[in-house]
C-alpha atoms as a PDB file:
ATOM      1  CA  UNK A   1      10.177 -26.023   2.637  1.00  0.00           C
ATOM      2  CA  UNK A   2       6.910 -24.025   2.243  1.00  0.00           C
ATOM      3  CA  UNK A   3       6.432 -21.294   4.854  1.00  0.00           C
ATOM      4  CA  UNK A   4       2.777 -21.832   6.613  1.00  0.00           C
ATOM      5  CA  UNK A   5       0.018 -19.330   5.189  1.00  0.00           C
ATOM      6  CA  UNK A   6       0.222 -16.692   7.845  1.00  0.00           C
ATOM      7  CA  UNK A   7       3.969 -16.847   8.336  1.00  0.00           C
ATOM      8  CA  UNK A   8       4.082 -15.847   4.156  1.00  0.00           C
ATOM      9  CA  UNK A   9       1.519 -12.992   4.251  1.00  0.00           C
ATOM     10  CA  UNK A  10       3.762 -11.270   7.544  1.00  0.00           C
ATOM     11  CA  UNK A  11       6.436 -11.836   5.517  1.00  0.00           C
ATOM     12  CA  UNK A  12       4.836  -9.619   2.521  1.00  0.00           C
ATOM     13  CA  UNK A  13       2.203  -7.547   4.754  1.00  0.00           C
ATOM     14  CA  UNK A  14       4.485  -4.694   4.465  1.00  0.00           C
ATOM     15  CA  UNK A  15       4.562  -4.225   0.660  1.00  0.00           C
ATOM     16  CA  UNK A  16       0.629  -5.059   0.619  1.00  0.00           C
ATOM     17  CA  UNK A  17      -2.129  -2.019   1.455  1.00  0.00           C
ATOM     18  CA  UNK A  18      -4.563  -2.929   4.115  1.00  0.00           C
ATOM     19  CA  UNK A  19      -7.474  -3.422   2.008  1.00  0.00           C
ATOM     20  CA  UNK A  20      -5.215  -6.238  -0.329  1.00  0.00           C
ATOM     21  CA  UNK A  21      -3.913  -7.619   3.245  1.00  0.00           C
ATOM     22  CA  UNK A  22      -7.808  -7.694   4.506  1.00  0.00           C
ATOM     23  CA  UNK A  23      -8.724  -9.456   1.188  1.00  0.00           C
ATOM     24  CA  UNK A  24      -5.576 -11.948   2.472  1.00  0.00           C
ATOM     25  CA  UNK A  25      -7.045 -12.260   5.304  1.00  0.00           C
ATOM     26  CA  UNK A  26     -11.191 -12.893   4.147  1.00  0.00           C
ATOM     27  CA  UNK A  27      -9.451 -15.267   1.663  1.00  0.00           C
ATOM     28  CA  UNK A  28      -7.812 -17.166   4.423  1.00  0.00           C
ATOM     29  CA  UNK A  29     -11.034 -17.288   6.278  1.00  0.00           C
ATOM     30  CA  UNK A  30     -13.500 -17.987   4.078  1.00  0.00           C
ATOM     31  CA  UNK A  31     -16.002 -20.426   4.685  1.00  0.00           C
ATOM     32  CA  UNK A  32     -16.717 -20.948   0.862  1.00  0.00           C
ATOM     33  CA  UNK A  33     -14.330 -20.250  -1.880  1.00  0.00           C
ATOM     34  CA  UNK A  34     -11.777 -19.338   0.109  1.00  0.00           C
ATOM     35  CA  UNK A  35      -7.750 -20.914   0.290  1.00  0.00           C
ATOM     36  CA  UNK A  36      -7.763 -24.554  -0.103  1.00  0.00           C
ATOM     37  CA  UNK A  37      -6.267 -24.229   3.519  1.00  0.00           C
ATOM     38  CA  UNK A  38      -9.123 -22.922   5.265  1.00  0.00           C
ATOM     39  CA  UNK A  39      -8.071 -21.284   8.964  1.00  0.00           C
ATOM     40  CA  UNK A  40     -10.669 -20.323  11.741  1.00  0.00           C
ATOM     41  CA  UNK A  41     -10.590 -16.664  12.816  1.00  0.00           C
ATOM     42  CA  UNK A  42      -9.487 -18.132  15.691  1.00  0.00           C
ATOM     43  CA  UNK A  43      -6.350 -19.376  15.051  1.00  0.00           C
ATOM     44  CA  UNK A  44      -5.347 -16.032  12.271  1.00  0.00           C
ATOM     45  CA  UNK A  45      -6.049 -14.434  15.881  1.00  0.00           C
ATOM     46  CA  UNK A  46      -3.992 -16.296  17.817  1.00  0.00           C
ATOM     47  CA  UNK A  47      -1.090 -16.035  15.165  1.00  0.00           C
ATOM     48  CA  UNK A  48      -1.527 -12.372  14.870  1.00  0.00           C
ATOM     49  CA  UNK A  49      -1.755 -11.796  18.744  1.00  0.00           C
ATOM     50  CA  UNK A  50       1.393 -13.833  19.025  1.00  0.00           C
ATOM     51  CA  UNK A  51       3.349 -11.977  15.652  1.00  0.00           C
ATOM     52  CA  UNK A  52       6.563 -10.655  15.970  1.00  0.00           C
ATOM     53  CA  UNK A  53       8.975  -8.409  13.526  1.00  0.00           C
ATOM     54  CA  UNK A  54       8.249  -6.715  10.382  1.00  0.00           C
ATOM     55  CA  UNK A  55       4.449  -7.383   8.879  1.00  0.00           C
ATOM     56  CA  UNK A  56       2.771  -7.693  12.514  1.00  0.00           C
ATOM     57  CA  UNK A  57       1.486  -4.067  12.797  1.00  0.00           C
ATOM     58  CA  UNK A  58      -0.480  -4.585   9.550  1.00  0.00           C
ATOM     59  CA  UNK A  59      -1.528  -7.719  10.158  1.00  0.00           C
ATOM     60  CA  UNK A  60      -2.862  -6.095  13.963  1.00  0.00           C
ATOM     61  CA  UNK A  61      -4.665  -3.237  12.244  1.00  0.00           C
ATOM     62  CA  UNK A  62      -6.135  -5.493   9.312  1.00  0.00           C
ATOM     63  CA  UNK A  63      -7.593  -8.425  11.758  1.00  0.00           C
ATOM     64  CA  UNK A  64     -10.442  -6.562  12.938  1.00  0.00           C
ATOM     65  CA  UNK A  65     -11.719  -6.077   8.877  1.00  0.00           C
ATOM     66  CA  UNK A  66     -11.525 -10.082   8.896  1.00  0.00           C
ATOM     67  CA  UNK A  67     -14.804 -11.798   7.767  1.00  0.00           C
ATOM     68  CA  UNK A  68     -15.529 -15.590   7.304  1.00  0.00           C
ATOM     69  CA  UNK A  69     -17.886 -15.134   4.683  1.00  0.00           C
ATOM     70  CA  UNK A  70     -16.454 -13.011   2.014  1.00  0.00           C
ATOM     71  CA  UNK A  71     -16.145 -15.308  -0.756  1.00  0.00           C
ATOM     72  CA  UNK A  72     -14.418 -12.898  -3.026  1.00  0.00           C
ATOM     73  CA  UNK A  73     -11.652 -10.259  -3.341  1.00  0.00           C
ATOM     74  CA  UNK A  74     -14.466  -8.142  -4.827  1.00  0.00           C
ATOM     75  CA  UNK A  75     -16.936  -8.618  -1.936  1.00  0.00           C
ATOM     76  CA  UNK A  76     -14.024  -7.750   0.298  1.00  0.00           C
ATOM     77  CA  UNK A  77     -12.863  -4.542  -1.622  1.00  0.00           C
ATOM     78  CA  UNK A  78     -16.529  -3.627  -2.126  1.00  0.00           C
ATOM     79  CA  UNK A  79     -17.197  -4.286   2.092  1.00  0.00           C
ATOM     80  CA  UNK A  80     -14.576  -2.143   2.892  1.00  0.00           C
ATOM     81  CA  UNK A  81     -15.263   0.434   0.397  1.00  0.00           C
ATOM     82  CA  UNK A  82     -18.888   0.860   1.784  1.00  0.00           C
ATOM     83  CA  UNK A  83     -17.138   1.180   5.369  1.00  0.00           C
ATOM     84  CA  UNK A  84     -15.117   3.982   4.162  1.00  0.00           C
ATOM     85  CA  UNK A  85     -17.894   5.384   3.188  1.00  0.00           C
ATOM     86  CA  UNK A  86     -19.840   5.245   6.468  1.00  0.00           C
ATOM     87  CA  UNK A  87     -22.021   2.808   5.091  1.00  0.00           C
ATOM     88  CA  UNK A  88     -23.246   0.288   7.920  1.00  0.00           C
ATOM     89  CA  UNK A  89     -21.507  -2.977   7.613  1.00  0.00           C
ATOM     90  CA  UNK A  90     -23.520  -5.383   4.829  1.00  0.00           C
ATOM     91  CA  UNK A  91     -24.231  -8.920   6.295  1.00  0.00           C
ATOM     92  CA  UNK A  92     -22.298 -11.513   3.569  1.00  0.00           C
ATOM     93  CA  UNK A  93     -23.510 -14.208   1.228  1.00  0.00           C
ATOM     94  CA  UNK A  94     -26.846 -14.575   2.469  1.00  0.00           C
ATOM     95  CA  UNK A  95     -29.110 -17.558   1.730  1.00  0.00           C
ATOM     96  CA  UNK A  96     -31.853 -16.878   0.111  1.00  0.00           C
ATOM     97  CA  UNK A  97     -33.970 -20.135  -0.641  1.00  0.00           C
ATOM     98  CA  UNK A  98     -36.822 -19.920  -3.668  1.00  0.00           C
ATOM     99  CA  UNK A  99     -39.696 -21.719  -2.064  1.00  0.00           C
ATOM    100  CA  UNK A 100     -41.202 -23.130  -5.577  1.00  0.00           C
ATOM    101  CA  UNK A 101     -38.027 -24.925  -6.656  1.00  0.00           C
ATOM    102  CA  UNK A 102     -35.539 -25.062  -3.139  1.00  0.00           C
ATOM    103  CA  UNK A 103     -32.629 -23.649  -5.310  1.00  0.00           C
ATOM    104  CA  UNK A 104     -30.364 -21.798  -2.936  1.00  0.00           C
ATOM    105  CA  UNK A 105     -28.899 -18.158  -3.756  1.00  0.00           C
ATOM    106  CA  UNK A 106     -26.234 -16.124  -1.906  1.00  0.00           C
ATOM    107  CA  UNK A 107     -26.507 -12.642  -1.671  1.00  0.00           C
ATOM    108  CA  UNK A 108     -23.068 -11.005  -1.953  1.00  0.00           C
ATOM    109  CA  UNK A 109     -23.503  -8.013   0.239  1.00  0.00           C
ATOM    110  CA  UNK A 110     -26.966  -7.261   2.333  1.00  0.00           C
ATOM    111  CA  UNK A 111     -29.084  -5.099   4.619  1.00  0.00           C
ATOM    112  CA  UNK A 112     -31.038  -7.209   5.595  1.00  0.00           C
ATOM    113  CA  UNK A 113     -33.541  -5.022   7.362  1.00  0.00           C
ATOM    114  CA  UNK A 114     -34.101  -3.037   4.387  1.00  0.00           C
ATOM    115  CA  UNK A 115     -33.774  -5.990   1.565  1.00  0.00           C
ATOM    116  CA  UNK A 116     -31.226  -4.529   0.186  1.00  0.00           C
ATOM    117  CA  UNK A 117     -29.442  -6.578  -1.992  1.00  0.00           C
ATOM    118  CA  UNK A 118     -25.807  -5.641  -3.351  1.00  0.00           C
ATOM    119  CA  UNK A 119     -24.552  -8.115  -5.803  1.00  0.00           C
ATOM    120  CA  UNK A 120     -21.099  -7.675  -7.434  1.00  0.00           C
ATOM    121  CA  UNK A 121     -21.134  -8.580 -11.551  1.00  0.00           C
ATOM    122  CA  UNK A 122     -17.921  -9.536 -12.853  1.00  0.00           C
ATOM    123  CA  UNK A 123     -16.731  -9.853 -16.688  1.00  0.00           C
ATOM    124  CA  UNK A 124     -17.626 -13.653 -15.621  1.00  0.00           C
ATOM    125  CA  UNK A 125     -20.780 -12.849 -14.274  1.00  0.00           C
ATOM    126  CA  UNK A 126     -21.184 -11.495 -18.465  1.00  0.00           C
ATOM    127  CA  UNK A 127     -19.413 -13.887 -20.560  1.00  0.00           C
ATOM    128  CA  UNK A 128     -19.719 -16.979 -18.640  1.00  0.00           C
ATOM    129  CA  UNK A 129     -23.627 -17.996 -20.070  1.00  0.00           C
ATOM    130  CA  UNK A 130     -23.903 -20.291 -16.852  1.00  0.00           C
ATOM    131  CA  UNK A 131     -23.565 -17.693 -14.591  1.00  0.00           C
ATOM    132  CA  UNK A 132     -25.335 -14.949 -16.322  1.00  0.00           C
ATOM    133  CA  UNK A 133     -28.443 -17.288 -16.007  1.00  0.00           C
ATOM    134  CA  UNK A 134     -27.950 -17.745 -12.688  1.00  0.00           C
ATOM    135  CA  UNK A 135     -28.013 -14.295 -12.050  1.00  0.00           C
ATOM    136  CA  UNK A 136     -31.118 -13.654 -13.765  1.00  0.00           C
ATOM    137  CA  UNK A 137     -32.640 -16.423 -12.059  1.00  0.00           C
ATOM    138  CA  UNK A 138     -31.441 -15.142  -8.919  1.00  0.00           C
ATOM    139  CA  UNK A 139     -32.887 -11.951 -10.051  1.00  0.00           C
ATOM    140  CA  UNK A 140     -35.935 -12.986 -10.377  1.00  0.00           C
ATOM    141  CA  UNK A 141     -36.100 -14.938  -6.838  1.00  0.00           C
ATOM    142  CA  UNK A 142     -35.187 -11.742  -5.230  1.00  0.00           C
ATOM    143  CA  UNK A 143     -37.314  -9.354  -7.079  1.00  0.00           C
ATOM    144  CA  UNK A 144     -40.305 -11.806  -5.608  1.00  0.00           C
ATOM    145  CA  UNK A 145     -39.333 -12.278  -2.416  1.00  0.00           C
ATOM    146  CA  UNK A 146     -39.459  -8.072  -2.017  1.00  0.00           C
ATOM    147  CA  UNK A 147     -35.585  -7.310  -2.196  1.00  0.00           C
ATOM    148  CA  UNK A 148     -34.038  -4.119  -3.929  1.00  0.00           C
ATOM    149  CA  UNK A 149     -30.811  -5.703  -6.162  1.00  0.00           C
ATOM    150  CA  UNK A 150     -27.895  -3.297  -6.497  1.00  0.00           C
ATOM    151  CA  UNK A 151     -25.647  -4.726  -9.588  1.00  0.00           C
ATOM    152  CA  UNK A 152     -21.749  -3.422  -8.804  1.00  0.00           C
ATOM    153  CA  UNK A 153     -19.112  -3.522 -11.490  1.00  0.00           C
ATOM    154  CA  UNK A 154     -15.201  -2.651 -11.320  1.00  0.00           C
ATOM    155  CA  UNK A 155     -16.175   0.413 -13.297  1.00  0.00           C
ATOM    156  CA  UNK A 156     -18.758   0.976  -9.761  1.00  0.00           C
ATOM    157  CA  UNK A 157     -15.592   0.043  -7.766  1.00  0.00           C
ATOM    158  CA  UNK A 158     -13.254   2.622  -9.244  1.00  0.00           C
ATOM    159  CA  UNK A 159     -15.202   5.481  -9.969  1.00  0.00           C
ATOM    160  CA  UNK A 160     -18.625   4.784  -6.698  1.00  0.00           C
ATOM    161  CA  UNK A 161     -20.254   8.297  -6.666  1.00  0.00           C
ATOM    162  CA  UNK A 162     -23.160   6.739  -8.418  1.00  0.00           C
ATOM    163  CA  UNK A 163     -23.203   3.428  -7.129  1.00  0.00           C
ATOM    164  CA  UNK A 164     -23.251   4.848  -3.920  1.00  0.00           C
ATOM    165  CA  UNK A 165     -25.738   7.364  -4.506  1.00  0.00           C
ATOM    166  CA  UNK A 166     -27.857   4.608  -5.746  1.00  0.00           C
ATOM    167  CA  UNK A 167     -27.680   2.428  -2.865  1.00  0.00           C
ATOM    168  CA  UNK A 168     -28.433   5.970  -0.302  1.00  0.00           C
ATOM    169  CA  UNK A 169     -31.429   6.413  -2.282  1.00  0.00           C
ATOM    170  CA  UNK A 170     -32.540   2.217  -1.989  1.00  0.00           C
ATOM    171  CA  UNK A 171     -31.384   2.773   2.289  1.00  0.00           C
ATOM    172  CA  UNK A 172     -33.498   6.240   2.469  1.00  0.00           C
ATOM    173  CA  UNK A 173     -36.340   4.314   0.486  1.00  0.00           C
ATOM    174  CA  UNK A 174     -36.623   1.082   2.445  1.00  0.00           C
ATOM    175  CA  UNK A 175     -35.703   2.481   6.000  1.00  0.00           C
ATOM    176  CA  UNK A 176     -38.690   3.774   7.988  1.00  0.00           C
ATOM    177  CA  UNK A 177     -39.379   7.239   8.267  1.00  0.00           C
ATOM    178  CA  UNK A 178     -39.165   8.880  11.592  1.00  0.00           C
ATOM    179  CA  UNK A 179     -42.190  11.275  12.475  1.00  0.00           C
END
């Protein structure tokens, strides 16, 4: 017998940290790319609010971090890294259409306001030649529609000073100034 999705991850929530159990979670959730079971928040919150025993404390304090569209572990680890931070919270995978052609982009991580655009690279996003020229051509459509891109690596994930640093500079840049 196969335990059901949620049932599992209470089962191993207490060897997990919160940020892999919030990745769990997004993965769960996701609208795109996600499990090939696909759950509404709805019912992971009726399953937590109902959770008994060992794993249902974690799974309490990791619901709130829940988001529908992270479409990747990275986006996820990245989101909550920026949080930590005291970043605001980045709207995720947001369309942007290129009016000459109607190709559709996503934007992994966004301020919208500010058209800021934070887009997470990984060794696929390099060796796969497919999606390395969809990212230029994504690029591109960004660059002309008026939006700062922020690239992101693991190398940005483990050590952030200067990723963060560069993305305070883009937010101080693009935000108005108050006289």
């Amino acid at each position: 017998m196969i335990s059901h999705p949620l049932v599992a991850l209470q089962e191993i929530a207490t060897r997990l940290s919160h940020v892999e159990l919030v990745v769990c979670l997004d993965a769960l959730a996701a609208d795109q790319f996600g499990t090939e079971l696909r759950m509404r928040r709805s019912q992971i919150e009726q399953f937590v609010a109902s959770s008994q025993g060992p794993g249902a404390p974690a799974l309490r304090q990791a619901l709130p971090h829940l988001r529908e569209r992270s479409w990747s572990p990275m986006e996820t680890k990245l989101r909550l890294q920026l949080l930590g931070r005291g970043f605001p919270e980045p709207s995720l995978n947001v369309e942007v259409v290129e009016s000459t052609t109607g190709n559709r982009f996503y934007i992994d991580l966004a301020y919208e306001d500010e058209k800021i655009a934070i887009e997470y690279d990984s060794e696929a996003h390099r060796k796969d030649v497919v999606t390395w020229q969809k990212d230029v051509n994504k690029n591109d459509v960004l660059h002309d529609a008026g939006w700062k891109v922020i690239r992101a690596t693991i190398a940005d994930y483990r050590k952030p000073a200067e990723f963060f640093a560069r993305l305070e500079d883009a937010l101080r840049r693009r935000r108005p100034s108050v006289a």
